[in-house]
Protein backbone atom coordinates (compact mmCIF):
# COMPACT_ATOMS: atom_id res chain seq x y z
CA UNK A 1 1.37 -53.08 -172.72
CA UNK A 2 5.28 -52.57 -173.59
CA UNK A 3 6.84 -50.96 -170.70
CA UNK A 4 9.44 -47.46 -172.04
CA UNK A 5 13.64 -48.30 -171.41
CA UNK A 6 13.25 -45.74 -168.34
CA UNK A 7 10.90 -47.72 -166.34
CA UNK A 8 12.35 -50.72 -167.03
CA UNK A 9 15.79 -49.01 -165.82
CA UNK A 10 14.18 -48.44 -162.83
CA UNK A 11 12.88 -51.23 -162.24
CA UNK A 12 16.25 -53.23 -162.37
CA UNK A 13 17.84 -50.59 -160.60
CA UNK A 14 14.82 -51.56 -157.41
CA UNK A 15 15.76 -55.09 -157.78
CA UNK A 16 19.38 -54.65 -157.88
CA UNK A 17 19.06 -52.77 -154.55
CA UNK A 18 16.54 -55.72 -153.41
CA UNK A 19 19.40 -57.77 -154.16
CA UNK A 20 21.65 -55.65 -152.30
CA UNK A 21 19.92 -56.04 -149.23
CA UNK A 22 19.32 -59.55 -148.96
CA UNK A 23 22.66 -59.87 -149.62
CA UNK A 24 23.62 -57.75 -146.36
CA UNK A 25 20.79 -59.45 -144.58
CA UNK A 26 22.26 -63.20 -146.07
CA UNK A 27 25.68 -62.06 -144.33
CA UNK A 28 24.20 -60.47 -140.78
CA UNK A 29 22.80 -63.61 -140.39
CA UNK A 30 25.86 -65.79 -141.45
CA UNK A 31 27.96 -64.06 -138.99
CA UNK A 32 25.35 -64.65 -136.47
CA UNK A 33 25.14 -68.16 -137.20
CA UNK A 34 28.94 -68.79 -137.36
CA UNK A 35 29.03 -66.59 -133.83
CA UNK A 36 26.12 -68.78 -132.07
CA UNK A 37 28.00 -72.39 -133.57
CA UNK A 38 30.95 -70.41 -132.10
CA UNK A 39 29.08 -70.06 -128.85
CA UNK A 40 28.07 -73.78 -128.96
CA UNK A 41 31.02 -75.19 -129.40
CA UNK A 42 32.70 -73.25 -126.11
CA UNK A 43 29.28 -74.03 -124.06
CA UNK A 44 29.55 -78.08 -125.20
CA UNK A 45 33.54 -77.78 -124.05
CA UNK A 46 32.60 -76.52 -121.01
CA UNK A 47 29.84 -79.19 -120.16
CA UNK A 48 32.51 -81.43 -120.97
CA UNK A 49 34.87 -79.98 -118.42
CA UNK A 50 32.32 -79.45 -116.17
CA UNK A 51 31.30 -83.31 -116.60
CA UNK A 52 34.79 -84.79 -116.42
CA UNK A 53 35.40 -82.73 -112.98
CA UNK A 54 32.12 -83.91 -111.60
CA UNK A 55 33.46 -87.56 -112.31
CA UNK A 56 36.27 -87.01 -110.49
CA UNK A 57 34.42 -85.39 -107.89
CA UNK A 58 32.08 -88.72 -107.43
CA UNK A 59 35.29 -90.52 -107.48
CA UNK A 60 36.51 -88.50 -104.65
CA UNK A 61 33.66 -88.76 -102.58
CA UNK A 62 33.09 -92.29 -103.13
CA UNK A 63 37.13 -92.65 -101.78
CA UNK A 64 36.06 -90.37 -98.79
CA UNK A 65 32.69 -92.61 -98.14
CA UNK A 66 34.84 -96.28 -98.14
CA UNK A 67 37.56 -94.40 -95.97
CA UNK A 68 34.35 -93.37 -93.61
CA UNK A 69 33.13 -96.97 -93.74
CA UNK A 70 36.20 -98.03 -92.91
CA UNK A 71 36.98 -95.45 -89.75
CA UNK A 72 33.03 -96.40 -88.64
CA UNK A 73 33.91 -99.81 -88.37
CA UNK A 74 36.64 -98.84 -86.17
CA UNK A 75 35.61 -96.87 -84.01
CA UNK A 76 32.64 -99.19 -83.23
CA UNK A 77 34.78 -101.94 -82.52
CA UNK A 78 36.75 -99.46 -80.17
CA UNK A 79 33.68 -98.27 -78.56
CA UNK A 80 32.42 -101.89 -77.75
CA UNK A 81 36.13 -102.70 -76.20
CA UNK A 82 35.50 -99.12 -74.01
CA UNK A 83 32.32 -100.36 -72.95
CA UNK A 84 33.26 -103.55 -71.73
CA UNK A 85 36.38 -101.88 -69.95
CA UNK A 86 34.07 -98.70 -68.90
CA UNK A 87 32.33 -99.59 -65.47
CA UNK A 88 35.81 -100.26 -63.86
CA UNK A 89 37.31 -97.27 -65.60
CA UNK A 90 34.14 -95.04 -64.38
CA UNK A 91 34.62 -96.22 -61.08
CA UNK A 92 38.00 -95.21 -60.79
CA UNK A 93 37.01 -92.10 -62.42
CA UNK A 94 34.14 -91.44 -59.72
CA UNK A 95 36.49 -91.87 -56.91
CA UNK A 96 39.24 -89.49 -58.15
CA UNK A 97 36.75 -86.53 -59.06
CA UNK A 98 35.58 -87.16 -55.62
CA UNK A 99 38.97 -86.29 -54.19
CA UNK A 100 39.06 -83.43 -56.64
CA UNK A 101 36.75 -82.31 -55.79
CA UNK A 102 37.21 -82.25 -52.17
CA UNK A 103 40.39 -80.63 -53.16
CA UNK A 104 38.87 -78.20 -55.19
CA UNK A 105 36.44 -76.97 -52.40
CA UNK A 106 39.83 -76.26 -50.26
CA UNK A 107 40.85 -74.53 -52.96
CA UNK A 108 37.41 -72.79 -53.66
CA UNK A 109 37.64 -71.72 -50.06
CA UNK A 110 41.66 -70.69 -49.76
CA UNK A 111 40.64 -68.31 -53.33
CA UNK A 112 37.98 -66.72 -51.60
CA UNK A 113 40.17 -65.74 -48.67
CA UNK A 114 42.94 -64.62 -50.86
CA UNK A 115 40.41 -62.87 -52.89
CA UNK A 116 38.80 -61.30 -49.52
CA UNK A 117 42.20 -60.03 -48.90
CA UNK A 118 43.36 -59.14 -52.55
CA UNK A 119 40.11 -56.93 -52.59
CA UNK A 120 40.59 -55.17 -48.74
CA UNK A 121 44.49 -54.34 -50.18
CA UNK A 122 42.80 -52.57 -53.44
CA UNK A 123 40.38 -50.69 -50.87
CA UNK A 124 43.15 -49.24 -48.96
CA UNK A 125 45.58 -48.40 -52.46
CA UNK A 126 42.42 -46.92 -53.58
CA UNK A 127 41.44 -45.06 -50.49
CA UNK A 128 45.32 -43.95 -50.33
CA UNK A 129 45.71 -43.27 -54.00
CA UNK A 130 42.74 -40.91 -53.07
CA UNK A 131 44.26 -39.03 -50.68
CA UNK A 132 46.98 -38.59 -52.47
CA UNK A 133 45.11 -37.31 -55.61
CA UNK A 134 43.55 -34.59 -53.05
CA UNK A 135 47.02 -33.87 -51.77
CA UNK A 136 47.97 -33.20 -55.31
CA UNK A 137 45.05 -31.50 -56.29
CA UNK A 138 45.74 -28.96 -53.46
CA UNK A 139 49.36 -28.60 -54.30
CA UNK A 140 48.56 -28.00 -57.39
CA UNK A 141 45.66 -25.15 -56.63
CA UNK A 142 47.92 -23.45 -54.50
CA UNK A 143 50.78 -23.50 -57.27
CA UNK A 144 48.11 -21.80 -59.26
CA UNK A 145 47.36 -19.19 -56.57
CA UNK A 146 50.88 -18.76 -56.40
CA UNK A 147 51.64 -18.59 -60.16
CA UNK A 148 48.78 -16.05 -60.52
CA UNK A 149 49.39 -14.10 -57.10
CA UNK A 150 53.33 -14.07 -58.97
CA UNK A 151 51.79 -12.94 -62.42
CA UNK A 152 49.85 -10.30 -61.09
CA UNK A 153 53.14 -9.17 -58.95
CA UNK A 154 55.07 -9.14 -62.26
CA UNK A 155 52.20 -7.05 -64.26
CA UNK A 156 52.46 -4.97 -60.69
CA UNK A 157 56.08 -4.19 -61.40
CA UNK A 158 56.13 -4.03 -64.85
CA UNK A 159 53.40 -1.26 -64.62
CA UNK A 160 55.30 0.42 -61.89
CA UNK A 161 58.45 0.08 -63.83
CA UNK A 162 56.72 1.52 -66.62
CA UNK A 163 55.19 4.56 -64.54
CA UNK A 164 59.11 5.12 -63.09
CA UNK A 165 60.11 5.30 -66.64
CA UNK A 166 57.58 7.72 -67.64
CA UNK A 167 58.18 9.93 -64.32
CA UNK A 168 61.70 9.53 -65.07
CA UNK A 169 61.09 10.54 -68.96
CA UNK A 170 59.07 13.13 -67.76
CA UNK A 171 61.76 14.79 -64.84
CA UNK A 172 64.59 14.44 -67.57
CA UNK A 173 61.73 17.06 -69.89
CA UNK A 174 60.96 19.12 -66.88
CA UNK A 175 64.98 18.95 -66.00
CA UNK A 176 65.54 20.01 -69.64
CA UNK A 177 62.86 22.61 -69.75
CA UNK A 178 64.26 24.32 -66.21
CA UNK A 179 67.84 23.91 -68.15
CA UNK A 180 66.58 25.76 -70.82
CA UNK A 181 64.83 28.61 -68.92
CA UNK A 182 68.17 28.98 -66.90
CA UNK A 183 69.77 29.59 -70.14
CA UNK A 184 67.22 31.80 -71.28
CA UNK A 185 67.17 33.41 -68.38
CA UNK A 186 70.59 33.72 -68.23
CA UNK A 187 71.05 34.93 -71.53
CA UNK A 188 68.76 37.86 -70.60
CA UNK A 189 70.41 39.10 -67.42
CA UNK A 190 73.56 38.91 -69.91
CA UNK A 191 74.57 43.04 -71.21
CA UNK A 192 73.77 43.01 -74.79
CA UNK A 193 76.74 45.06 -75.46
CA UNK A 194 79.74 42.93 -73.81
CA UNK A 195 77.31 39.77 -73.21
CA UNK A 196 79.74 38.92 -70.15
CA UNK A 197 78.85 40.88 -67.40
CA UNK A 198 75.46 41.24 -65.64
CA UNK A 199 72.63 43.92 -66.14
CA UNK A 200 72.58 46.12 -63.90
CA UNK A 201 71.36 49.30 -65.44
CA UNK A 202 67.76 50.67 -66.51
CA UNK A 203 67.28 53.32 -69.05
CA UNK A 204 64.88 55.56 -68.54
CA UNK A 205 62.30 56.62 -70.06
CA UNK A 206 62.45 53.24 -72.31
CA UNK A 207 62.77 51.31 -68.88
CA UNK A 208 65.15 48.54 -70.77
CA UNK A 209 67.09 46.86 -68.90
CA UNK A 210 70.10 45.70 -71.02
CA UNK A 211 73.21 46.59 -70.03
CA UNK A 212 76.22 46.80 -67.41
CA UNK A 213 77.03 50.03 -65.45
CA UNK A 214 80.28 50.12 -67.97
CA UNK A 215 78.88 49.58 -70.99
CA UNK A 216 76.91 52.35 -70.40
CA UNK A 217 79.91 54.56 -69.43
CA UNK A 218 81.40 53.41 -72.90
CA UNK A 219 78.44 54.31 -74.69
CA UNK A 220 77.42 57.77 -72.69
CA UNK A 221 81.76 58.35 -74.05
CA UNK A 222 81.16 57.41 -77.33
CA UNK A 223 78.33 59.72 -77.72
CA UNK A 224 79.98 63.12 -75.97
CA UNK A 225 79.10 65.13 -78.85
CA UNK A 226 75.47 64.07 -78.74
CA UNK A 227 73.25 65.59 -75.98
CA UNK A 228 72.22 61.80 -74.71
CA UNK A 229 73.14 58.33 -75.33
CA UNK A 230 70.73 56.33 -77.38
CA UNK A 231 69.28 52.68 -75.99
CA UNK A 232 70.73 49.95 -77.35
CA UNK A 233 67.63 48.32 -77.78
CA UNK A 234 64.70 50.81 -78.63
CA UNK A 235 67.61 53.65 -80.02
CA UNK A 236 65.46 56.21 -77.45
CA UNK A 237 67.70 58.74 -75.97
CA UNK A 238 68.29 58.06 -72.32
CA UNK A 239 67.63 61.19 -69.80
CA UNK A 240 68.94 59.32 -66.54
CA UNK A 241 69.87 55.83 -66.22
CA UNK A 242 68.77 53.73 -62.20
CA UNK A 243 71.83 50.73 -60.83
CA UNK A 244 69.97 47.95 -59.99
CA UNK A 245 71.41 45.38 -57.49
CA UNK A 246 70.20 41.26 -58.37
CA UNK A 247 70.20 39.99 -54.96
């Protein structure tokens, strides 16, 4: 059966994409083959570093083993000549670690003592150094007592200084107060008419008692037309005025 031009189209278009593909595929896996032969060739360089170093290594250590060999032989040959020359050597040996030690038991002995002795000594610093710590310790307790006993003193006087202040504070206000009375005071026994001399007059019937005896006179003359003369503080007419003496 003929196939139509669309299908046939399509068709080339589905094996031009198929071609696509396995060309993408073809070059993923060229680039992994050409990184892997990559990979190879560094792993086969290193074996061959790793190779030549362990040749030189068995080099080395077959240097080291003759040079053993060698110091082996040696030191048996010295050991035989030691062993031939070793029982008088011992001997002499035995008989001068017997006189060490002898000597070191004198010694032994002469360190205890001093040790004895180095440890009574540390007793009696320590004992003493005691003593003297309680000495101090007192000294210093007392200072404290002292301190504090002084403290409290000073808080003593302070608050007594402060209560003298305020009694003093308060006096100069009572003082001021009294000085101000005075003045009042004074300023009321003054006339009202001169304001020099003393009162010394009542006015009756008012009973006021404002002016001096000559103020009066000066008023009771000023007013000899009038029947009376008024008060100079209520303007009552005054029927009879009284001298009072301020002891």
């Amino acid at each position: 059966m003929p196939l139509n031009l669309d299908e046939f189209v399509a068709q080339v278009r589905e094996l031009q994409e198929c071609n696509e593909r396995l060309q993408e595929e073809n070059a993923e896996l060229l680039s992994s083959y050409i990184s892997m032969k990559l990979q190879c060739r560094d792993q086969a360089e290193q074996m061959s570093t790793a190779l030549e170093c362990s040749m030189s290594d068995v080099c080395i250590l077959m240097d080291s083993n003759e040079r053993l060999e060698a110091e082996n032989t040696y030191y048996e040959m010295e050991l035989d000549r030691m062993r031939c020359n070793g029982v008088s050597e011992m001997r002499e040996l035995l008989d001068g670690n017997t006189k060490v030690l002898e000597n070191f038991e004198d010694l032994h002995l002469q360190t205890f003592m001093h040790f004895g002795k180095c440890i009574y000594d540390a007793c009696a610093m320590r004992l003493q150094y005691n003593q003297h710590q309680q000495i101090q310790r007192a000294q210093i307790e007392q200072q404290i007592v002292v301190a504090a006993q002084l403290e409290d003193a000073q808080l003593e006087k302070m608050r007594l200084e402060h209560e003298k202040q305020s009694a003093q504070r308060e006096l100069e206000v009572v003082h001021e107060r009294l000085r101000e009375t005075e003045k009042a005071l004074d300023d009321r026994a003054r006339c009202t008419i001169c304001t020099i001399a003393v009162v010394d007059v009542v006015t009756h019937p008012c009973n006021h008692m404002c002016m001096c005896m000559e103020c009066y006179h000066a008023l009771e003359a000023k007013s000899s037309g009038k029947k009376k003369a008024p008060c100079p503080i209520c303007r009552r007419l005054v029927t009879k005025v009284t001298k009072v003496f301020i002891a």
